[in-house]
PDB file of N, CA and C in Angstrom:
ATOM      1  N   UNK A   1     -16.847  -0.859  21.840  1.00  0.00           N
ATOM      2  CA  UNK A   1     -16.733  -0.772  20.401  1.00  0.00           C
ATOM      3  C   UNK A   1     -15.999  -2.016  19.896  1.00  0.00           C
ATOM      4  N   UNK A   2     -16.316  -2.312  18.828  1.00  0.00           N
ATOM      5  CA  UNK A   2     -15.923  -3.536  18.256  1.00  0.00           C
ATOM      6  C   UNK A   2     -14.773  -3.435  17.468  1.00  0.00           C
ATOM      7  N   UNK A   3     -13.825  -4.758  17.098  1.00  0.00           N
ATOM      8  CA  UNK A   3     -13.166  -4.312  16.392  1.00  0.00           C
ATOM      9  C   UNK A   3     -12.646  -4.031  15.173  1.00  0.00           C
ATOM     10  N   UNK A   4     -13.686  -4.385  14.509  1.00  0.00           N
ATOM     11  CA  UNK A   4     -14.492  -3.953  13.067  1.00  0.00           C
ATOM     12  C   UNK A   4     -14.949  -2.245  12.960  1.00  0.00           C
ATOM     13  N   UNK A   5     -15.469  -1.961  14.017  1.00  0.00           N
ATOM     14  CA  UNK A   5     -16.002  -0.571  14.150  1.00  0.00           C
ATOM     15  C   UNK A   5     -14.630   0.019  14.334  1.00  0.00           C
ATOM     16  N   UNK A   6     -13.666  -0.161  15.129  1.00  0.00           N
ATOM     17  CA  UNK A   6     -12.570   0.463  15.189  1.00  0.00           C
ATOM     18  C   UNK A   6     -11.873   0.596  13.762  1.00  0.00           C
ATOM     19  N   UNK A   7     -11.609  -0.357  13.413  1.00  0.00           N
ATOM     20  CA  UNK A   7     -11.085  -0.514  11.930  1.00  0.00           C
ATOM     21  C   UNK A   7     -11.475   0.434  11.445  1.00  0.00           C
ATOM     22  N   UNK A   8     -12.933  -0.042  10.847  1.00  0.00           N
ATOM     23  CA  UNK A   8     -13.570   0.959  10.379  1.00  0.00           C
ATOM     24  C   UNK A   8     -14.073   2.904  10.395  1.00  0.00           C
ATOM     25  N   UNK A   9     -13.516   2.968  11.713  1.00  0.00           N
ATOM     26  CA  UNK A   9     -13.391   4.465  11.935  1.00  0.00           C
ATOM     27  C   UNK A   9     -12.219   5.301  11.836  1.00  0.00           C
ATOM     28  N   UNK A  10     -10.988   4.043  11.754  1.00  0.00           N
ATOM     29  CA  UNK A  10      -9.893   4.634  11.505  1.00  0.00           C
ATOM     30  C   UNK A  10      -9.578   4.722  10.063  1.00  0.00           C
ATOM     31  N   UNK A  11     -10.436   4.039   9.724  1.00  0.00           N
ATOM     32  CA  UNK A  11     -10.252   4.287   8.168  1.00  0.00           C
ATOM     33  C   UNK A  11     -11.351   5.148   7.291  1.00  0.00           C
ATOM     34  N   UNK A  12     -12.100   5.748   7.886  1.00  0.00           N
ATOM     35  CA  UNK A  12     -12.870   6.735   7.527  1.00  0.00           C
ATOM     36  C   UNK A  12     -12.074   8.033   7.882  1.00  0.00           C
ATOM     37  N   UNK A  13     -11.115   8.024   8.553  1.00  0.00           N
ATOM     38  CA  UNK A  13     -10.227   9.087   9.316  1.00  0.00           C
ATOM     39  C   UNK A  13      -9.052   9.239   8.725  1.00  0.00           C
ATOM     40  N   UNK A  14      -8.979   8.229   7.437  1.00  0.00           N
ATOM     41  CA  UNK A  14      -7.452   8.374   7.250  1.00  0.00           C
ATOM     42  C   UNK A  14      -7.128   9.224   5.705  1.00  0.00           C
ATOM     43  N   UNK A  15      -6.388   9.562   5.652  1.00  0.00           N
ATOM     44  CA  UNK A  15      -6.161  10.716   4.757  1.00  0.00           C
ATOM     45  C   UNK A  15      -5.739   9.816   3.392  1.00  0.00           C
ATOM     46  N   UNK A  16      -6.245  10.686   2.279  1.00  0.00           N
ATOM     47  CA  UNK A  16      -6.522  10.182   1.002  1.00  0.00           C
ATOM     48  C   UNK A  16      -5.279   9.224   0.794  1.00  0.00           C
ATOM     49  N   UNK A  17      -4.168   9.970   0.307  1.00  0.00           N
ATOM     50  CA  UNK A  17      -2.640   9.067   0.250  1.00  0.00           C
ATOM     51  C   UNK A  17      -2.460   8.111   1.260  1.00  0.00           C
ATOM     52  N   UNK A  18      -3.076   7.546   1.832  1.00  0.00           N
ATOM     53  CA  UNK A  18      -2.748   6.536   2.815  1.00  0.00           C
ATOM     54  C   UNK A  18      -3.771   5.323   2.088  1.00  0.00           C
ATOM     55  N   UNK A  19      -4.571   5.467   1.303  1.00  0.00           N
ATOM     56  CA  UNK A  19      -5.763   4.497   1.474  1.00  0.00           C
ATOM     57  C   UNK A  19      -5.243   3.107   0.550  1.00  0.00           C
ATOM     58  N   UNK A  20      -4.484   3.853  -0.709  1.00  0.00           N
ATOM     59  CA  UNK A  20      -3.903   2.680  -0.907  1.00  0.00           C
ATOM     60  C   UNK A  20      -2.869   1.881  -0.506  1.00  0.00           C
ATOM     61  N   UNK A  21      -2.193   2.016   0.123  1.00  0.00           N
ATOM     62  CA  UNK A  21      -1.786   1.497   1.477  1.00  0.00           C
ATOM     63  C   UNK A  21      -2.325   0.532   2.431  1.00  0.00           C
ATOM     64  N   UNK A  22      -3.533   1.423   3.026  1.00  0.00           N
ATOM     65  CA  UNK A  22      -4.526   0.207   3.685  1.00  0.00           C
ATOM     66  C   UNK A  22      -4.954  -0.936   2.880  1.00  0.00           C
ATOM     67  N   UNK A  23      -5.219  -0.647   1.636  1.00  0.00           N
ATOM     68  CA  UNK A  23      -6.054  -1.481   0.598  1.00  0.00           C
ATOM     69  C   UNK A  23      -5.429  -2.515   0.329  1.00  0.00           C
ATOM     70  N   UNK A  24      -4.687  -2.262  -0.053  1.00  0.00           N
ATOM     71  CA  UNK A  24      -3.253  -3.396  -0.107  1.00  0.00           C
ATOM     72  C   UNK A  24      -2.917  -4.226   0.848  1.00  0.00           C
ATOM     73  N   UNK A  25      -2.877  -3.491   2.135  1.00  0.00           N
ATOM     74  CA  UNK A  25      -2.120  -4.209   3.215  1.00  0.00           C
ATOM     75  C   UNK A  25      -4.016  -5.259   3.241  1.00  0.00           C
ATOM     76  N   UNK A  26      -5.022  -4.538   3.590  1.00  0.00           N
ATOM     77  CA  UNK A  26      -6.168  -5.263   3.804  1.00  0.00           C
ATOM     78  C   UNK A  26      -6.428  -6.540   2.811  1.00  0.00           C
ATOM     79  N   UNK A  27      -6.539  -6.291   1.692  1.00  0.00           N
ATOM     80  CA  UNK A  27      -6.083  -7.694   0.737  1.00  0.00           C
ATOM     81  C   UNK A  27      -5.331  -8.573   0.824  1.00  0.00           C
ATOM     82  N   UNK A  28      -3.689  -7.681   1.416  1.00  0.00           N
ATOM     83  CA  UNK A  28      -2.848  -9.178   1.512  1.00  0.00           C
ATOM     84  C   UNK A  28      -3.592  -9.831   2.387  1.00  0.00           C
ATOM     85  N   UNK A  29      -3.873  -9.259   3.960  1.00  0.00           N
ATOM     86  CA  UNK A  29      -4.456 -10.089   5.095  1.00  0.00           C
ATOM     87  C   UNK A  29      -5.317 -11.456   4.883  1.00  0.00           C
ATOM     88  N   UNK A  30      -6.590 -10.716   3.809  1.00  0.00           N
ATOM     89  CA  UNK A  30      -7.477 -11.669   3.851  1.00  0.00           C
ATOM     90  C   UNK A  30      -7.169 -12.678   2.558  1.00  0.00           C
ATOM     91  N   UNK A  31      -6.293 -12.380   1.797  1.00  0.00           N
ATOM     92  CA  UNK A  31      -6.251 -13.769   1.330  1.00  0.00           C
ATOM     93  C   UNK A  31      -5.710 -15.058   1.840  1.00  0.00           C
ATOM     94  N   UNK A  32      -6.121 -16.200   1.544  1.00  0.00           N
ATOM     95  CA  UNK A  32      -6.198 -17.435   1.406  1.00  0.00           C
ATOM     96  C   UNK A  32      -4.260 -17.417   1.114  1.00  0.00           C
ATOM     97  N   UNK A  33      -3.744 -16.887  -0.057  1.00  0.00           N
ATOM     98  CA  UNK A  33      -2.773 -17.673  -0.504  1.00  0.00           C
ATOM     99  C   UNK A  33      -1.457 -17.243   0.592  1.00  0.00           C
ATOM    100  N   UNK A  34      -1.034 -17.995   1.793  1.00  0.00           N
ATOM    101  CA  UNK A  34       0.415 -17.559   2.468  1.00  0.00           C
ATOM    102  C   UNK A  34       1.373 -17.408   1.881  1.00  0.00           C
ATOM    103  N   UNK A  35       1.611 -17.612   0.901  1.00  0.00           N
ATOM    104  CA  UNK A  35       2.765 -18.154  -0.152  1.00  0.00           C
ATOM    105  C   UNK A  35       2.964 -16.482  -1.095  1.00  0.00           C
ATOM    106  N   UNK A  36       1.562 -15.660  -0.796  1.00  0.00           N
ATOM    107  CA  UNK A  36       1.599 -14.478  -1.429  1.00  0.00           C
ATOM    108  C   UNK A  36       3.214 -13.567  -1.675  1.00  0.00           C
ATOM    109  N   UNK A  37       3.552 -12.884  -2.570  1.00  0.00           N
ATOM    110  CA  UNK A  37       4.640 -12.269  -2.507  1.00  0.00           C
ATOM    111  C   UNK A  37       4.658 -11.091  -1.463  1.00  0.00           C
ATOM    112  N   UNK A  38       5.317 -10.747  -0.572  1.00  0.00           N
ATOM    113  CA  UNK A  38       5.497  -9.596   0.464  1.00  0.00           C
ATOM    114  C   UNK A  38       5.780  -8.068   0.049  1.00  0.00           C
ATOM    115  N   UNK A  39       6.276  -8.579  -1.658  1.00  0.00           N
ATOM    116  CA  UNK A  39       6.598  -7.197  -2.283  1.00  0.00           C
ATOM    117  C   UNK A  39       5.445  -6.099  -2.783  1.00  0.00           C
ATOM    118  N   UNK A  40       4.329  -6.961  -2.846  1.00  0.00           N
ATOM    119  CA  UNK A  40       3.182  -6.262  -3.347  1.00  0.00           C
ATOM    120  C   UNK A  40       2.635  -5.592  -1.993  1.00  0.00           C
ATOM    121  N   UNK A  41       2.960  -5.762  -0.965  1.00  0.00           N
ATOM    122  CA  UNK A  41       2.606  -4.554   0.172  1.00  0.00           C
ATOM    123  C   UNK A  41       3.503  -2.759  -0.117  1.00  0.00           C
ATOM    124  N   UNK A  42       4.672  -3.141  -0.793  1.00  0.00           N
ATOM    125  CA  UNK A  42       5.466  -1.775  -0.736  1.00  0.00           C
ATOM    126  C   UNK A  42       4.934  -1.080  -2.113  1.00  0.00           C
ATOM    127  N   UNK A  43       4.351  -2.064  -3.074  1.00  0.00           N
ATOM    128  CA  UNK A  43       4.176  -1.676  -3.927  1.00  0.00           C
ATOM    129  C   UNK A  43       3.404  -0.134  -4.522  1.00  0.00           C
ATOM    130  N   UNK A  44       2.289   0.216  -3.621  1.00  0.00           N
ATOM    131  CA  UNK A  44       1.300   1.558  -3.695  1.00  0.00           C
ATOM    132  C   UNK A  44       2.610   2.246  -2.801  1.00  0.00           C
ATOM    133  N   UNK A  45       3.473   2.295  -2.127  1.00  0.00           N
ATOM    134  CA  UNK A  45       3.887   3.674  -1.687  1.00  0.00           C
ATOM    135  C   UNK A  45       5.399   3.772  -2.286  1.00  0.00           C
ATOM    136  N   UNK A  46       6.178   2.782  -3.115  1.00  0.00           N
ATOM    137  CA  UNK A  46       7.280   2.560  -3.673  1.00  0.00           C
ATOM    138  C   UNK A  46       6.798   3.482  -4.779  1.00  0.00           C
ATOM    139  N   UNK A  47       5.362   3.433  -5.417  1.00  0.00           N
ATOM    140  CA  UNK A  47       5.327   4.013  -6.963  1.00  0.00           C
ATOM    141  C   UNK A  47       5.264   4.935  -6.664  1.00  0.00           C
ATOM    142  N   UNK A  48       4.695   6.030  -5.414  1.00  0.00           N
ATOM    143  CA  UNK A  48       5.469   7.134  -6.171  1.00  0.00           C
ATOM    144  C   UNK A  48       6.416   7.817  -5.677  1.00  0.00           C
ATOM    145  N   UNK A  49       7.611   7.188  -6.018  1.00  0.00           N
ATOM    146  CA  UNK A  49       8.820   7.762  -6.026  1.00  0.00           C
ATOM    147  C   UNK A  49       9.270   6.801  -7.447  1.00  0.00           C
ATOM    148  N   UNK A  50       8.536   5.594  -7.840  1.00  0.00           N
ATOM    149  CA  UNK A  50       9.138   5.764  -9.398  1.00  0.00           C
ATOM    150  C   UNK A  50       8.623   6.305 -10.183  1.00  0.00           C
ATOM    151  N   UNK A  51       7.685   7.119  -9.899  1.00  0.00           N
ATOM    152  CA  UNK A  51       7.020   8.532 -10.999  1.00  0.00           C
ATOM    153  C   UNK A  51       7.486   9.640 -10.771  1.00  0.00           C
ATOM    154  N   UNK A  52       8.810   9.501 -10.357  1.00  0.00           N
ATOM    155  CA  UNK A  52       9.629  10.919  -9.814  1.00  0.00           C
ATOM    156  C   UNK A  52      10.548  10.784 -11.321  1.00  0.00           C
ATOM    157  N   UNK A  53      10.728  12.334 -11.594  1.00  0.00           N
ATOM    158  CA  UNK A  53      11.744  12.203 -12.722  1.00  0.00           C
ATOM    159  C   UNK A  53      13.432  12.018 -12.213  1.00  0.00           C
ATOM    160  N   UNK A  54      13.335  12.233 -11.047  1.00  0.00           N
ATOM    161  CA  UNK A  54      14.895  11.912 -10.363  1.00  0.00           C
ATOM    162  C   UNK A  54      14.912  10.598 -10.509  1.00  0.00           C
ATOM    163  N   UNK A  55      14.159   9.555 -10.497  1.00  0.00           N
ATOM    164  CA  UNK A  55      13.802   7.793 -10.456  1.00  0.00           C
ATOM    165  C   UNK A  55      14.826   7.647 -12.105  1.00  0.00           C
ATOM    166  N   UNK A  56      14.239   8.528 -12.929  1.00  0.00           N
ATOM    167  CA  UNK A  56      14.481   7.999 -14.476  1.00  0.00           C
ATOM    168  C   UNK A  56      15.395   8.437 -14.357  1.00  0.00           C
ATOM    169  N   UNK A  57      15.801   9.606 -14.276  1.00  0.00           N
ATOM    170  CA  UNK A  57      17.294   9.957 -14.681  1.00  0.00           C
ATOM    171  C   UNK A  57      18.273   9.178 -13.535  1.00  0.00           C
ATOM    172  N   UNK A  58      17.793   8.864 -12.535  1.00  0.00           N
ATOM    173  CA  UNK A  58      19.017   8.106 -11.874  1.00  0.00           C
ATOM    174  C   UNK A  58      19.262   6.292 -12.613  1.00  0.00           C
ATOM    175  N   UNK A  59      18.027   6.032 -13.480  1.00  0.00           N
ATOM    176  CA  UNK A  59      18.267   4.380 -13.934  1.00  0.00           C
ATOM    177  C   UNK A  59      18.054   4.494 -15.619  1.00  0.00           C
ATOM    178  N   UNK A  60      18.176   6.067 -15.893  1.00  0.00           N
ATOM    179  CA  UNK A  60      18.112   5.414 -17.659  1.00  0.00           C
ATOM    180  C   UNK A  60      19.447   4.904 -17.982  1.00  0.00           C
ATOM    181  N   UNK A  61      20.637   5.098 -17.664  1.00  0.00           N
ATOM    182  CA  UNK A  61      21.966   4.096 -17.879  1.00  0.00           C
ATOM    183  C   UNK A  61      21.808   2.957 -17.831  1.00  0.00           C
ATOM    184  N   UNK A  62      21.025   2.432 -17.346  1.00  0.00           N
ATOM    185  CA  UNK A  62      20.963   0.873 -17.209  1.00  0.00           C
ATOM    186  C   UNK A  62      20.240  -0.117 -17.742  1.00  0.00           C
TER     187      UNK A  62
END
């Protein structure tokens, strides 16, 4: 099996909340720009915990 086919079967296997995750991480990979920011990988699993209402009430003071 190849390792495209592997890829590809593990990601037919992977459970809904994970995909943006992959998607992300798969984009950073293939772009061109190295210089890319590293923060946009945490970004799909950081949001949701800032759509938590504990998120707001712990930073509306600020």
């Amino acid at each position: 099996m190849s390792k495209q086919q592997r890829i590809a079967n593990l990601i037919s296997t992977a459970p809904e909340n994970k995909l943006d995750i992959i998607l992300s991480f798969v984009e950073f990979v293939m772009r061109e720009n190295k210089d890319m920011d590293n923060m946009l990988l945490s970004e799909p699993s950081l949001s949701a915990d800032w759509l938590l209402e504990e998120e707001n009430d712990a930073w509306k003071d600020l």
